[in-house]
Protein backbone atom coordinates (compact mmCIF):
# COMPACT_ATOMS: atom_id res chain seq x y z
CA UNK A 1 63.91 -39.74 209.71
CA UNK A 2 62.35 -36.41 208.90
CA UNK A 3 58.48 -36.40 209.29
CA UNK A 4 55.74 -33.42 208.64
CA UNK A 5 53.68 -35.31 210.63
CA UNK A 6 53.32 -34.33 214.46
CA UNK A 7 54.68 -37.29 216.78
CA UNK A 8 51.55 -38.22 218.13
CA UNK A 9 51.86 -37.85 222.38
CA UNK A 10 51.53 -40.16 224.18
CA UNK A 11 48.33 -42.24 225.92
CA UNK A 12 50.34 -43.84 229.11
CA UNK A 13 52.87 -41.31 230.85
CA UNK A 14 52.54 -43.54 234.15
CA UNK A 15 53.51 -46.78 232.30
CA UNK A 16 55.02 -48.03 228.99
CA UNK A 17 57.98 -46.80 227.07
CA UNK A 18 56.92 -43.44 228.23
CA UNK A 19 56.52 -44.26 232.19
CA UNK A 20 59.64 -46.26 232.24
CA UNK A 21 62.23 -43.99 230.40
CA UNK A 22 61.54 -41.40 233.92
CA UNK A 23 63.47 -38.71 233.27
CA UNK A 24 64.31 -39.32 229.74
CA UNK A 25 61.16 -39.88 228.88
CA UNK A 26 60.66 -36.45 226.69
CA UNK A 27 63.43 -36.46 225.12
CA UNK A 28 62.74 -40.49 224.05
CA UNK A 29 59.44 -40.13 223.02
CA UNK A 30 59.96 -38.44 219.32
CA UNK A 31 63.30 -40.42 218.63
CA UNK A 32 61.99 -43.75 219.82
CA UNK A 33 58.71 -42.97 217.75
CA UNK A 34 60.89 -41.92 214.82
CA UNK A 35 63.11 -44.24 214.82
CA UNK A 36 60.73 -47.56 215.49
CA UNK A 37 58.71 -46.37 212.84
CA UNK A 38 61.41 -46.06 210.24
CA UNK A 39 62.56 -49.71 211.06
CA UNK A 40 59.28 -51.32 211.14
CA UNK A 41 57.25 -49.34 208.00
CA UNK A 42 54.54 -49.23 210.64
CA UNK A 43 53.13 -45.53 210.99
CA UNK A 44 53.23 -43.55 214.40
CA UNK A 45 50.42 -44.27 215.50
CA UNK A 46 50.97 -48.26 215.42
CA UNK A 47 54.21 -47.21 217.10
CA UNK A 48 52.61 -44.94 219.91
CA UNK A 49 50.54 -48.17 220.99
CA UNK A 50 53.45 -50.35 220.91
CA UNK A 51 55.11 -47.64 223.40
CA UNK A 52 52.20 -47.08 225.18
CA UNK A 53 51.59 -51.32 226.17
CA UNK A 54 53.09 -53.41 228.11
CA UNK A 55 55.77 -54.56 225.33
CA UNK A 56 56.55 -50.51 225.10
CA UNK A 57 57.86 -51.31 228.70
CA UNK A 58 59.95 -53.97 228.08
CA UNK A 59 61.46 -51.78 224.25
CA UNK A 60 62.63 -48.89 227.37
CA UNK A 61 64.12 -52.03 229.32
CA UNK A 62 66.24 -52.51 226.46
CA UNK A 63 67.20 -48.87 225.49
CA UNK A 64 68.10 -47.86 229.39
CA UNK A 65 71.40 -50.46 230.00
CA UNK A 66 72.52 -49.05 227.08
CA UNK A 67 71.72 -45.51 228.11
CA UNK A 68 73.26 -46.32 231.96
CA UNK A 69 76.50 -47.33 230.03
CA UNK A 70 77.08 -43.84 228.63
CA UNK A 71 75.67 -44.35 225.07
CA UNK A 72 73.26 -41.16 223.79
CA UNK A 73 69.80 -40.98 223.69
CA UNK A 74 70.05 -41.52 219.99
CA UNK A 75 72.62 -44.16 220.21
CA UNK A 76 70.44 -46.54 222.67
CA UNK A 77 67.42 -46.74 220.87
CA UNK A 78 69.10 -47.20 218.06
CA UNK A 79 70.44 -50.43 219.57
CA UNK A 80 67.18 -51.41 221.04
CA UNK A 81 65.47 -51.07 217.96
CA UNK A 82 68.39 -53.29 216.07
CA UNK A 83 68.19 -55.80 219.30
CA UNK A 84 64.26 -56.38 218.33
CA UNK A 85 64.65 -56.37 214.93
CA UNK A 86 66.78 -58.59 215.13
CA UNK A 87 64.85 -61.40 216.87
CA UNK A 88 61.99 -63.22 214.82
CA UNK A 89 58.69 -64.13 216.18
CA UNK A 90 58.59 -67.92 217.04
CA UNK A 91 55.88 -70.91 217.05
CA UNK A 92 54.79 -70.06 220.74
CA UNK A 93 55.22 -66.16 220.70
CA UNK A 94 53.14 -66.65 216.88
CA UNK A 95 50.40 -69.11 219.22
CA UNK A 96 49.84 -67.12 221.73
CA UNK A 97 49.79 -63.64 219.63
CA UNK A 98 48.96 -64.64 216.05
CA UNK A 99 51.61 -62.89 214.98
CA UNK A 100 53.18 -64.68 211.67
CA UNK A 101 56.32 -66.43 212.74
CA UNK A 102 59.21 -65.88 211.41
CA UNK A 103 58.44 -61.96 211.08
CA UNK A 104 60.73 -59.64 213.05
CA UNK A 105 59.96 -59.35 216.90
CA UNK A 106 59.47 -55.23 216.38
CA UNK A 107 57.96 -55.41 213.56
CA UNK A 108 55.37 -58.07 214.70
CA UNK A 109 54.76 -55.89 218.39
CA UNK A 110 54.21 -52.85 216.32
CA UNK A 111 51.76 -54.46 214.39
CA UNK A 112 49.85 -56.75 217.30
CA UNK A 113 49.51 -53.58 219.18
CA UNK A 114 47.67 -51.30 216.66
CA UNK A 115 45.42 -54.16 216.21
CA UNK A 116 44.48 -54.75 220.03
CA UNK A 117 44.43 -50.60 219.72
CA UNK A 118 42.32 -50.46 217.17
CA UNK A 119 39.98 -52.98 218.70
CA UNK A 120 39.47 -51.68 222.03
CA UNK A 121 38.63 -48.00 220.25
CA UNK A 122 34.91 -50.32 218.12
């Protein structure tokens, strides 16, 4: 995906997508923004606090196996990103978050996140 807009930075560099990816973490930061964004609709900043919580943590869970088993940068958030789209919210994970079941698991992160984000900035 080819943005004008500047990949916001991000708000948790000890923690989150950011924190976890170590070493990577640079490098992962505009692609995994990019990309997540492209799958999900949501815009970067709904996608920068999806990185930057504690379900950002768990998305660079995903993409390092896949990194660790020699796939590019590119290649293993591409796969993570497929992984969560590919798994729909349920009746507890839709209880407990109020995110409409059925929708996919990214998709419904992305958009739980910018909420709680957006609340905590009122």
């Amino acid at each position: 995906m080819t943005t004008t807009q500047p990949i916001p930075a991000t708000r948790n560099d000890a923690w989150g997508f950011y924190g976890t990816m170590n070493e990577h973490a640079d490098a992962a930061w505009p692609i995994a923004m990019t990309t997540i964004s492209q799958a999900t609709g949501q815009t970067l900043e709904a996608v920068r606090a999806f990185l930057d919580s504690r379900h950002g943590r768990h998305f660079a869970d995903e993409v390092l196996p896949h990194l660790h088993a020699g796939q590019t940068l590119h290649d293993a958030i591409d796969a993570a990103t497929r992984q969560w789209m590919g798994w729909t919210i349920g009746r507890q994970t839709s209880k407990d978050y109020g995110i409409p079941r059925g929708l996919p698991y990214l998709t419904g992160f992305v958009i739980h996140c910018a909420i709680a984000d957006e609340s905590l900035a009122a």
